[in-house]
Protein backbone atom coordinates (compact mmCIF):
# COMPACT_ATOMS: atom_id res chain seq x y z
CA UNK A 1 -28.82 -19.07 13.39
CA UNK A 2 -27.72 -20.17 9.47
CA UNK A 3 -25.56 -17.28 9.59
CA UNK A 4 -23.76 -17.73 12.69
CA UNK A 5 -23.77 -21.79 11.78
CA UNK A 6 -22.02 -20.89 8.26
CA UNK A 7 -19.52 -17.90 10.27
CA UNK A 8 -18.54 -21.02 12.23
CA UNK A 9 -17.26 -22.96 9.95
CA UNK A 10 -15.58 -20.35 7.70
CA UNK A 11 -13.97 -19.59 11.47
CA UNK A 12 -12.75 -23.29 11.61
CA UNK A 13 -11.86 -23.29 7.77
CA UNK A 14 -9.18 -20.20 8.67
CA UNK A 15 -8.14 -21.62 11.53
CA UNK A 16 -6.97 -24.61 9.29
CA UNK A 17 -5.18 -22.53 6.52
CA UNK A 18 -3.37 -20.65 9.64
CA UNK A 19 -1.77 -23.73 10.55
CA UNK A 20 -1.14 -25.27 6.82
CA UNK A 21 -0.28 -22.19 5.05
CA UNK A 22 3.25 -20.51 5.37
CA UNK A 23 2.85 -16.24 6.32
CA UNK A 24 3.92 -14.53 2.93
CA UNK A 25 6.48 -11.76 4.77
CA UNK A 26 7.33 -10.14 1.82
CA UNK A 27 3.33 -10.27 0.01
CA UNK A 28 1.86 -7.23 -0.81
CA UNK A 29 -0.86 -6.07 -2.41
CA UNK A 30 -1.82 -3.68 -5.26
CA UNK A 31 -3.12 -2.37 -8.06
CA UNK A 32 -3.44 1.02 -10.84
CA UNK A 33 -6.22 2.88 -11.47
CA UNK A 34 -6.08 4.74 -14.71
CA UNK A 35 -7.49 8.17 -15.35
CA UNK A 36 -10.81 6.37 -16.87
CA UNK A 37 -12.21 5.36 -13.60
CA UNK A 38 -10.93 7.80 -11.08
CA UNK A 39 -12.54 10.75 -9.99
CA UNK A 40 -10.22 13.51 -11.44
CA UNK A 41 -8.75 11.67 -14.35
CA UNK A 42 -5.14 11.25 -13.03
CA UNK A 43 -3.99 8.08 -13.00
CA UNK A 44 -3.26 6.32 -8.84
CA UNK A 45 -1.24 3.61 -8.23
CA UNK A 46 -1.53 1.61 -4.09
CA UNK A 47 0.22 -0.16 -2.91
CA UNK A 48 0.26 -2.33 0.33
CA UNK A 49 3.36 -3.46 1.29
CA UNK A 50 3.85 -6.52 3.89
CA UNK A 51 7.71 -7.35 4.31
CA UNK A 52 10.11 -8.95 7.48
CA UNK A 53 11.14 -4.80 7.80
CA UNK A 54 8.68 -3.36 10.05
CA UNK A 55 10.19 -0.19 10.66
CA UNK A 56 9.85 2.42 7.15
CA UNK A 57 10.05 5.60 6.44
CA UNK A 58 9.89 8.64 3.55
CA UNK A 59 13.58 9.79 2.15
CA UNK A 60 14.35 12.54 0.09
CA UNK A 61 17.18 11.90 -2.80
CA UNK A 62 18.16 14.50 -5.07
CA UNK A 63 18.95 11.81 -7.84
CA UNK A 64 21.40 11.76 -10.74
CA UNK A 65 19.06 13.18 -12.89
CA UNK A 66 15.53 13.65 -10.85
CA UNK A 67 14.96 14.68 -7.26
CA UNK A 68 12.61 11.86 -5.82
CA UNK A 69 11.02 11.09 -2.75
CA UNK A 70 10.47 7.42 -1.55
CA UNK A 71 9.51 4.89 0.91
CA UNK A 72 12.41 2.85 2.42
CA UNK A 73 13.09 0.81 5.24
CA UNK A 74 14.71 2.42 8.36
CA UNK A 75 17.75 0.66 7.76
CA UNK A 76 18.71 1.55 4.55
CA UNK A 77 22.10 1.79 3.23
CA UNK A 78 21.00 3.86 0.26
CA UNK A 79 20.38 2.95 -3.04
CA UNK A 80 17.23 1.27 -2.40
CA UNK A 81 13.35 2.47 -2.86
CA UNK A 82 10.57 0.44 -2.36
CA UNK A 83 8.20 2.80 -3.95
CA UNK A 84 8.46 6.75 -4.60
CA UNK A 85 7.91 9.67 -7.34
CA UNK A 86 9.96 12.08 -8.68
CA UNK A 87 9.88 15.30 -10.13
CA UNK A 88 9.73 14.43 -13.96
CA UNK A 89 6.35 13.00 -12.41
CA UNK A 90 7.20 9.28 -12.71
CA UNK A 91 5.83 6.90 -9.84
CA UNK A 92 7.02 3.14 -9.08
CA UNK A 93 6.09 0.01 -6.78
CA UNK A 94 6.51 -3.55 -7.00
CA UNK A 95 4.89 -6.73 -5.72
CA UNK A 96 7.20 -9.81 -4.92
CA UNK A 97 6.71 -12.57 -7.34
CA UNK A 98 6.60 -16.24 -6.99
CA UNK A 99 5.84 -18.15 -10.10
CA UNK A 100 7.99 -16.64 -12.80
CA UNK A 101 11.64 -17.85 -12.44
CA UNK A 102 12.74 -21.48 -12.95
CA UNK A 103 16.15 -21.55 -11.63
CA UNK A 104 15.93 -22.10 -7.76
CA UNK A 105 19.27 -20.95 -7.05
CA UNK A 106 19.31 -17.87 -9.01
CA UNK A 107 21.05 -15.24 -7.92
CA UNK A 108 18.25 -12.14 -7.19
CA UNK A 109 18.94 -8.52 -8.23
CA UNK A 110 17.69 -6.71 -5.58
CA UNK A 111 14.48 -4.81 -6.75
CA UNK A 112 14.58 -2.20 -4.95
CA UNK A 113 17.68 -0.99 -5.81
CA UNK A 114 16.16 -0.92 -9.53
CA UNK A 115 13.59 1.10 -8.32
CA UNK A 116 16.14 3.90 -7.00
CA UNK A 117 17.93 3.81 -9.99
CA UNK A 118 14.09 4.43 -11.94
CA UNK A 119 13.05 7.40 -9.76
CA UNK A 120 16.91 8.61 -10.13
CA UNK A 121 16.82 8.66 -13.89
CA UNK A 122 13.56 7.86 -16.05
CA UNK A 123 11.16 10.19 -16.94
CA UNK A 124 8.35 7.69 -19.61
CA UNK A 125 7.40 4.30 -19.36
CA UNK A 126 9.62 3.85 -22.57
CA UNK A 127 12.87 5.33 -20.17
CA UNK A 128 11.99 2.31 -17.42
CA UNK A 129 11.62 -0.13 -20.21
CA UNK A 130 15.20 1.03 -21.65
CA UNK A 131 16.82 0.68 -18.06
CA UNK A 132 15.18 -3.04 -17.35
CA UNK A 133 17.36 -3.73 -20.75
CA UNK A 134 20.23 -2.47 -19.50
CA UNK A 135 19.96 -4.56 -16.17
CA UNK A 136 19.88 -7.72 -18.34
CA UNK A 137 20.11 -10.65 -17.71
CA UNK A 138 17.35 -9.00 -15.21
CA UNK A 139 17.56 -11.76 -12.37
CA UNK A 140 14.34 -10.68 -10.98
CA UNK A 141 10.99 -12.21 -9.78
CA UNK A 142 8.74 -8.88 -9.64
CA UNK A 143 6.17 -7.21 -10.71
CA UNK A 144 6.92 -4.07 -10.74
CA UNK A 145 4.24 -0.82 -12.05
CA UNK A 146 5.28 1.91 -13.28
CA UNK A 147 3.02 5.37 -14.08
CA UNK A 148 4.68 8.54 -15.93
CA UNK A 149 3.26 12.32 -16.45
CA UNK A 150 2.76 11.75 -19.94
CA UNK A 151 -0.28 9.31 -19.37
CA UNK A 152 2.05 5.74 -19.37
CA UNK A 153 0.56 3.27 -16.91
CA UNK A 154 2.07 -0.24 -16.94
CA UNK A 155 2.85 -2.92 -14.59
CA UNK A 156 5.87 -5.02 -16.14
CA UNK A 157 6.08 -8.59 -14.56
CA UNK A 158 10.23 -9.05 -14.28
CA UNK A 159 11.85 -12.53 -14.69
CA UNK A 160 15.17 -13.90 -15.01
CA UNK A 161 16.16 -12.83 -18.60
CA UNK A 162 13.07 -10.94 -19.34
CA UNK A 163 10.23 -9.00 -19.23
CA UNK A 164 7.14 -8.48 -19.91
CA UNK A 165 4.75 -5.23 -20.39
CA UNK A 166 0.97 -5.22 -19.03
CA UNK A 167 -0.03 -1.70 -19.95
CA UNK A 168 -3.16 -0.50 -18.17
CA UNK A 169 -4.45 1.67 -20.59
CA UNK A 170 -4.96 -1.43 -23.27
CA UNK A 171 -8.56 -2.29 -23.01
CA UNK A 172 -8.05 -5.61 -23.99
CA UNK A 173 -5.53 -6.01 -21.04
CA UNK A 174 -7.32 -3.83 -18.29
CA UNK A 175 -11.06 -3.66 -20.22
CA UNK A 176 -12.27 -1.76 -16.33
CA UNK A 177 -9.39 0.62 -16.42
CA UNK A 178 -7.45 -0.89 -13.82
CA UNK A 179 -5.01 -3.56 -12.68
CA UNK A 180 -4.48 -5.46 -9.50
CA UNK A 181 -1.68 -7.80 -8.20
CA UNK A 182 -0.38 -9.85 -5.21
CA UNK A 183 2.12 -12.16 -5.21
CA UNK A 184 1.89 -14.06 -8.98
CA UNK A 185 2.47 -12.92 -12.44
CA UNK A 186 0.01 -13.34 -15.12
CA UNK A 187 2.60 -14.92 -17.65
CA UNK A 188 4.26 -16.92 -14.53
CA UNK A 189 3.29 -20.56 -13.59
CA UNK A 190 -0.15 -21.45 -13.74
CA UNK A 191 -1.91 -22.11 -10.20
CA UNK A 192 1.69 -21.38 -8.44
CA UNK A 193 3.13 -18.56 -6.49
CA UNK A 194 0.90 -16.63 -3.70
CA UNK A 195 -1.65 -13.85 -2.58
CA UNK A 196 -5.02 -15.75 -4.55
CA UNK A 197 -7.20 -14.78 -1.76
CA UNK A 198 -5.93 -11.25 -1.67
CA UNK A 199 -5.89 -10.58 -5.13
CA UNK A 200 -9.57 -11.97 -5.42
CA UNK A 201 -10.45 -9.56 -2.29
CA UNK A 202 -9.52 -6.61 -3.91
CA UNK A 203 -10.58 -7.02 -7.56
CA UNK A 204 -14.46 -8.08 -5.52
CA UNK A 205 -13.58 -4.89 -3.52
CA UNK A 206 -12.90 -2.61 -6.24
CA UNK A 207 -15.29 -4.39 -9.07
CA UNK A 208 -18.04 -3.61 -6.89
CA UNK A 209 -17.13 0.39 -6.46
CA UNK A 210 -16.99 0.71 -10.22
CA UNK A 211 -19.93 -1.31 -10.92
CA UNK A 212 -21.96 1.45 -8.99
CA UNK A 213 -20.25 3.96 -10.31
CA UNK A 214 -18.22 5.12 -8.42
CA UNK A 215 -14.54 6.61 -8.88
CA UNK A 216 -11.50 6.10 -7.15
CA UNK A 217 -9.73 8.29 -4.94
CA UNK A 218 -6.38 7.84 -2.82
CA UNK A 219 -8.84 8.20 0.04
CA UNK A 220 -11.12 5.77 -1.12
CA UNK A 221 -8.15 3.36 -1.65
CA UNK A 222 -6.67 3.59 2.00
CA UNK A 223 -10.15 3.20 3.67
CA UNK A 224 -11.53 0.37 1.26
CA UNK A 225 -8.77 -1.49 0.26
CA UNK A 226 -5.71 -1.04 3.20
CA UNK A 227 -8.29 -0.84 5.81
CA UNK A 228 -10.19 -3.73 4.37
CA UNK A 229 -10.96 -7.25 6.91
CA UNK A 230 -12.95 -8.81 4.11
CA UNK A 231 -12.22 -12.62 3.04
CA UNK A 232 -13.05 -13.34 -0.14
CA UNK A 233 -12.51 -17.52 0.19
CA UNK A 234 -14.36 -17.45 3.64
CA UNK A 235 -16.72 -14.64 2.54
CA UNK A 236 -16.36 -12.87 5.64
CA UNK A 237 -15.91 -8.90 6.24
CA UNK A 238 -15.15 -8.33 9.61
CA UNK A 239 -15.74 -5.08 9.34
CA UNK A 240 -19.48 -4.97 8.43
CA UNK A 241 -19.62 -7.71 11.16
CA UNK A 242 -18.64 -5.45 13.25
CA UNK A 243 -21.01 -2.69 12.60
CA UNK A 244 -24.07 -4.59 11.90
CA UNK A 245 -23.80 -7.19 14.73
CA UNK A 246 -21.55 -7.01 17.65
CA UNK A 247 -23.43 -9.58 19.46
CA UNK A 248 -22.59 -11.95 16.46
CA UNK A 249 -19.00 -10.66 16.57
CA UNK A 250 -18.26 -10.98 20.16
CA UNK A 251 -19.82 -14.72 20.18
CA UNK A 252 -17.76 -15.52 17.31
CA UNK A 253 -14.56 -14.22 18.37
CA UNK A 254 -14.80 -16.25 21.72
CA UNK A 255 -16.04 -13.77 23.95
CA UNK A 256 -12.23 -11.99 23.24
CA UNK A 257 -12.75 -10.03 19.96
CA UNK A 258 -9.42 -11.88 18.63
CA UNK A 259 -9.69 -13.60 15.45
CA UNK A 260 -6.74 -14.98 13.09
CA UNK A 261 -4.67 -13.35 11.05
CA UNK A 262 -4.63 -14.96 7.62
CA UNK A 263 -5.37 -13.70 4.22
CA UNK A 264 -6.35 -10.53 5.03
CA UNK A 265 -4.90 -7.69 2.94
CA UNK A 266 -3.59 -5.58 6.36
CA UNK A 267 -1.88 -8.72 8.13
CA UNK A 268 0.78 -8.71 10.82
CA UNK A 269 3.17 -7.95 8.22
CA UNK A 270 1.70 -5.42 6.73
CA UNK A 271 4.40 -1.81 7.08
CA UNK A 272 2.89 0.52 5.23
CA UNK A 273 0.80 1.61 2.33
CA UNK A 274 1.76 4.04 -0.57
CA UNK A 275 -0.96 6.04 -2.72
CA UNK A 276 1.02 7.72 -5.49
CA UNK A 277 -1.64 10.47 -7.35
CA UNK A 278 -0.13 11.17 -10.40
CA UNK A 279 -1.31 14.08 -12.99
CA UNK A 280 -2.56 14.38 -16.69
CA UNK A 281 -0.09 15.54 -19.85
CA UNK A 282 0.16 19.18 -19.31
CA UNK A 283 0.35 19.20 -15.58
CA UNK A 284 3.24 20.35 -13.52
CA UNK A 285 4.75 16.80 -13.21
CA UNK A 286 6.15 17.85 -9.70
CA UNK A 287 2.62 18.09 -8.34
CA UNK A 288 2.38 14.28 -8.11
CA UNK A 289 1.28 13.23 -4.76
CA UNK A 290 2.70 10.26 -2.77
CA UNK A 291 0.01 9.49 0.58
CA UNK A 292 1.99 7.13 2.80
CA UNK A 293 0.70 5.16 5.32
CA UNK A 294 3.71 4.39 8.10
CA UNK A 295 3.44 1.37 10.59
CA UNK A 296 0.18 -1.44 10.84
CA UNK A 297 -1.97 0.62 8.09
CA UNK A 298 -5.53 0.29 9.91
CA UNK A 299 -3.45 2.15 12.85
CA UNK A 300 -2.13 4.41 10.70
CA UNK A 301 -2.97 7.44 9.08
CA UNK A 302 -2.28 9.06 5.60
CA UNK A 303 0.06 11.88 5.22
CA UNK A 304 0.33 13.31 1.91
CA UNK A 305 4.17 14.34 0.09
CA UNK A 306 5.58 15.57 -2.54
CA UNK A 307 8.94 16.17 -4.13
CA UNK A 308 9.54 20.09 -3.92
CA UNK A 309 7.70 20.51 -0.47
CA UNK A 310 9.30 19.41 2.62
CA UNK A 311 9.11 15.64 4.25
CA UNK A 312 6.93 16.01 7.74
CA UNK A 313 9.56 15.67 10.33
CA UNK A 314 7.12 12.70 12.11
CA UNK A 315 7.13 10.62 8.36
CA UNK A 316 11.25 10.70 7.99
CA UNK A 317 14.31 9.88 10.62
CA UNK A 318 14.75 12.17 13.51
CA UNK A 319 18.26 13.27 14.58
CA UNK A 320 17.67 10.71 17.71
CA UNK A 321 16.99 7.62 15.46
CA UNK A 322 16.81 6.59 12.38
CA UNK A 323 13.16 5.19 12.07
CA UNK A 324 9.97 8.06 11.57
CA UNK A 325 8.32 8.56 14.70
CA UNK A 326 4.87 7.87 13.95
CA UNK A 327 5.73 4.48 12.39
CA UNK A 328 7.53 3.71 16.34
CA UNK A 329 3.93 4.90 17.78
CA UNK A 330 1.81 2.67 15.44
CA UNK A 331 4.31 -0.30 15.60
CA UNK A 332 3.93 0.62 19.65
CA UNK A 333 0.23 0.39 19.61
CA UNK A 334 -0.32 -2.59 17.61
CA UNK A 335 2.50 -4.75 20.08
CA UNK A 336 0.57 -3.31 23.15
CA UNK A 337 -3.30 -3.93 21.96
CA UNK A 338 -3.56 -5.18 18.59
CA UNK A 339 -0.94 -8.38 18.18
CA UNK A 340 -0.32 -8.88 22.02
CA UNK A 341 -0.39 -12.69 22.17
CA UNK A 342 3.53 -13.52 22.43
CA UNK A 343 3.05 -17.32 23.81
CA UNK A 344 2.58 -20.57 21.72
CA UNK A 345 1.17 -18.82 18.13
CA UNK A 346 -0.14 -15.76 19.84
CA UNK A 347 0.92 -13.78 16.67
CA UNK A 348 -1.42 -15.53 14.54
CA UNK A 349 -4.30 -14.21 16.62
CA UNK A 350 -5.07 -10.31 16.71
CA UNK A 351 -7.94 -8.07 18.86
CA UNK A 352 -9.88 -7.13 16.07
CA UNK A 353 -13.13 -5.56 18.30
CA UNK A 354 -10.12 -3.33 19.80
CA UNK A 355 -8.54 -2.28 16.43
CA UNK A 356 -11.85 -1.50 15.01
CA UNK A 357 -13.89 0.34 17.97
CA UNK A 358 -11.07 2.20 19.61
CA UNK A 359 -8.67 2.68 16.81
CA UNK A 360 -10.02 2.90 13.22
CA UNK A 361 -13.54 4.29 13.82
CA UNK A 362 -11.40 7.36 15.72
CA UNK A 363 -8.72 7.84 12.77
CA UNK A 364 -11.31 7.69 10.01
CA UNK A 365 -12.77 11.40 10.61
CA UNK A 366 -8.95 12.72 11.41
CA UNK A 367 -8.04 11.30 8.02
CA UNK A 368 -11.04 11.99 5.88
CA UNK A 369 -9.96 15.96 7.49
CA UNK A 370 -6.41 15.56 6.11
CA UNK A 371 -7.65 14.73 2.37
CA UNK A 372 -10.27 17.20 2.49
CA UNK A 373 -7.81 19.90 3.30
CA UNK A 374 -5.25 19.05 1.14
CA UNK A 375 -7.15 19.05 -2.48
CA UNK A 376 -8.92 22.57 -1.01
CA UNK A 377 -4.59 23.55 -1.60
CA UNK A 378 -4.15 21.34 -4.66
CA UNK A 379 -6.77 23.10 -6.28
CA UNK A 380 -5.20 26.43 -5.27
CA UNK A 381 -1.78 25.50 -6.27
CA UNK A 382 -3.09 23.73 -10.00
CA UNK A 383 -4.72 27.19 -10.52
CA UNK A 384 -1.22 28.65 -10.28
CA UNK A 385 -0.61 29.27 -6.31
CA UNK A 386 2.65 28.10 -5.80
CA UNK A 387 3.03 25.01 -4.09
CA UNK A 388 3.93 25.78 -0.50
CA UNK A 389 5.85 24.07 2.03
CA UNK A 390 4.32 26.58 5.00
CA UNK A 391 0.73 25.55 4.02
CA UNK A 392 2.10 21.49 3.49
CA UNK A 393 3.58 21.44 7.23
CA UNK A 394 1.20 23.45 8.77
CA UNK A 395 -1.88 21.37 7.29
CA UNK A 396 0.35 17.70 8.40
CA UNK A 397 1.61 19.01 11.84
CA UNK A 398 -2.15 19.68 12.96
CA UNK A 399 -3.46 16.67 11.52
CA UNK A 400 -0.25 14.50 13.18
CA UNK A 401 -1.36 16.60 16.89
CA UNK A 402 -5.15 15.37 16.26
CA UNK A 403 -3.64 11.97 15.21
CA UNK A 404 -1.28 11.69 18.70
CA UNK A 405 -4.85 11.86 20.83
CA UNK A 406 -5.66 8.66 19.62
CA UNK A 407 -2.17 6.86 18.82
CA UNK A 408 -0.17 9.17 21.68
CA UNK A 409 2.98 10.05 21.49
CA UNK A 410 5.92 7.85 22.59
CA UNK A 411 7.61 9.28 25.50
């Protein structure tokens, strides 16, 4: 009965920050894991991406000097990446920032069209560094991370006229081998900008996998951390809810199974999720790995790409429109049964019991399949099989047809 008493009034707590707190549109969430604490020693960089764009998909560029593959929003005009990798081996991201700049009415470089230029022409950590100079006076508020083939893992936290460097391999900086961010800079403002209760999920999230010992892997990064309903302010995890105590869960949710989107790391605005995998000095840079998640990421499912192996036809635009048909099935899905209150503030409220019992508990074995499969043919290709774009498309078309029996097809 204390349980359910205390679950009450964490319910009534978030029912209050829904109505006093402003939805961050363009918050996301992420982090990079360095070789020390994953499972193969190659360094992975997530993230979560929430933004007003629901609609992405994966392009392939061929670059000034690197090919690249990236995430980008449907409507793209080009010259804009909002994460990717390219072939020198050299992945990129960025989290919004709001507590570095002063000036209110600065004029904003657009971020993501620094990231194109990045993934068109840097190779090192030191390459990135040299292009931020040559963007100055930067006119940024990002933090943007940045992971190379020679070992470079960084996240540099980009202000009006500067920057600054937060390398991940420093143990004084990252002393458990990783680093996470939201929506604040470490050097910004103290106590201002966003994403506190998300950044303190994940760090409790992934704190608590290392502190057992255990390594990361992309696959433990879209299941634990995009697929994640914990609240670390309320200290709620809807999840476990779920699976320990429906009874608990149904009472609690009002009979309904809807609860309220706030604070969560997947939220309403959450688009899609990227997982680059990058490799050790001495690898084949090219082999770098980008998993995307397309759509509402707990309806979603990971699809792995890489620069010199064809794009799945489902993950990029079609000749009939320009957004990736699985992200128009998940963003389908989630309208229909997930975020299906239109009236009054209906799209703060969304049918958790639904997502999790018809939805995510089918995906997770269809997935888990898909990562399996794929290392079984990175571990052929690293032992000097070369990479094959037959294998890729054959392995992702019969993972997308498993996928379609649960999120179908639109017609």
């Amino acid at each position: 009965m204390k349980t359910i008493h205390n679950f009450l009034l964490s319910f009534a707590l978030l029912f209050a920050l829904t109505i006093i707190m402003p939805a961050d549109l363009n918050g996301c969430t992420s982090a990079i894991f360095t070789g020390r604490v994953t499972a193969d020693g190659r360094p992975i960089m997530w993230k979560h991406r929430d933004t007003g764009q629901p609609n992405n998909r994966v392009d392939k560029y061929k670059g000034e000097k690197y090919a690249f593959i990236a995430l980008v929003n449907s409507n793209t005009k080009g010259n804009s990446a909002w994460s990717g990798t390219n072939e020198a081996g050299l992945s990129i991201m960025n989290t919004a920032s709001y507590n570095l700049n002063t000036i209110e009415d600065l004029k904003k470089n657009n971020v993501s069209y620094v990231m194109y230029q990045a993934l068109s022409k840097c190779a090192t950590l030191a390459e990135f560094e040299q292009l931020l100079d040559e963007f100055r006076p930067l006119a940024l508020e990002a933090n943007i991370a940045v992971i190379d083939a020679q070992g470079g893992a960084a996240y540099y936290e980009c202000a009006e006229d500067k920057w600054t460097k937060l390398d991940a391999n420093d143990p004084r900086i990252a002393p458990q081998g990783y680093i996470a961010y939201t929506n604040h800079s470490f050097t910004g403002r103290f106590e201002q900008g966003s994403g506190y209760v998300r950044y303190n999920t994940a760090i409790s999230i992934i704190n608590e996998a290392l502190n057992t010992g255990k390594k990361i892997t992309p696959q433990w990064v879209a299941a634990n951390l995009s697929r994640s309903f914990r609240h670390s302010l309320l200290g709620i995890d809807l999840v476990q809810l779920m699976g320990d105590n429906t009874a608990t869960v149904s009472a609690l949710g009002n009979s309904s199974g809807y609860f309220i989107d706030q604070d969560f790391i997947p939220r309403l605005s959450s688009t899609s999720v990227t997982i680059a995998h990058g490799v050790k000095p001495g690898d084949d840079p090219s082999m770098s790995v980008i998993w995307t998640i397309l759509g509402y990421p707990p309806l979603g499912i990971a699809i792995p790409t890489m620069v010199n192996l064809d794009i799945p036809q489902f993950m990029t635009k079609s000749q009939d429109s320009e957004n990736a048909l699985i992200c128009d099935q998940v963003l389908e899905i989630k309208a229909r049964d997930i975020f299906n209150i239109s009236r009054g503030n209906g799209q703060s409220y969304f049918n958790f019991r639904l997502l999790y019992n018809k939805y995510m508990k089918a995906i997770a074995p269809i997935e888990q399949e898909i990562f399996t499969q794929f290392y079984t043919l990175m571990d052929q290709w690293r032992s000097g099989t070369k990479p094959n774009s037959k294998q890729l498309t054959q392995l992702t078309t019969n993972t997308y047809n498993q996928y379609t029996q649960i999120i179908p097809r639109i017609n």
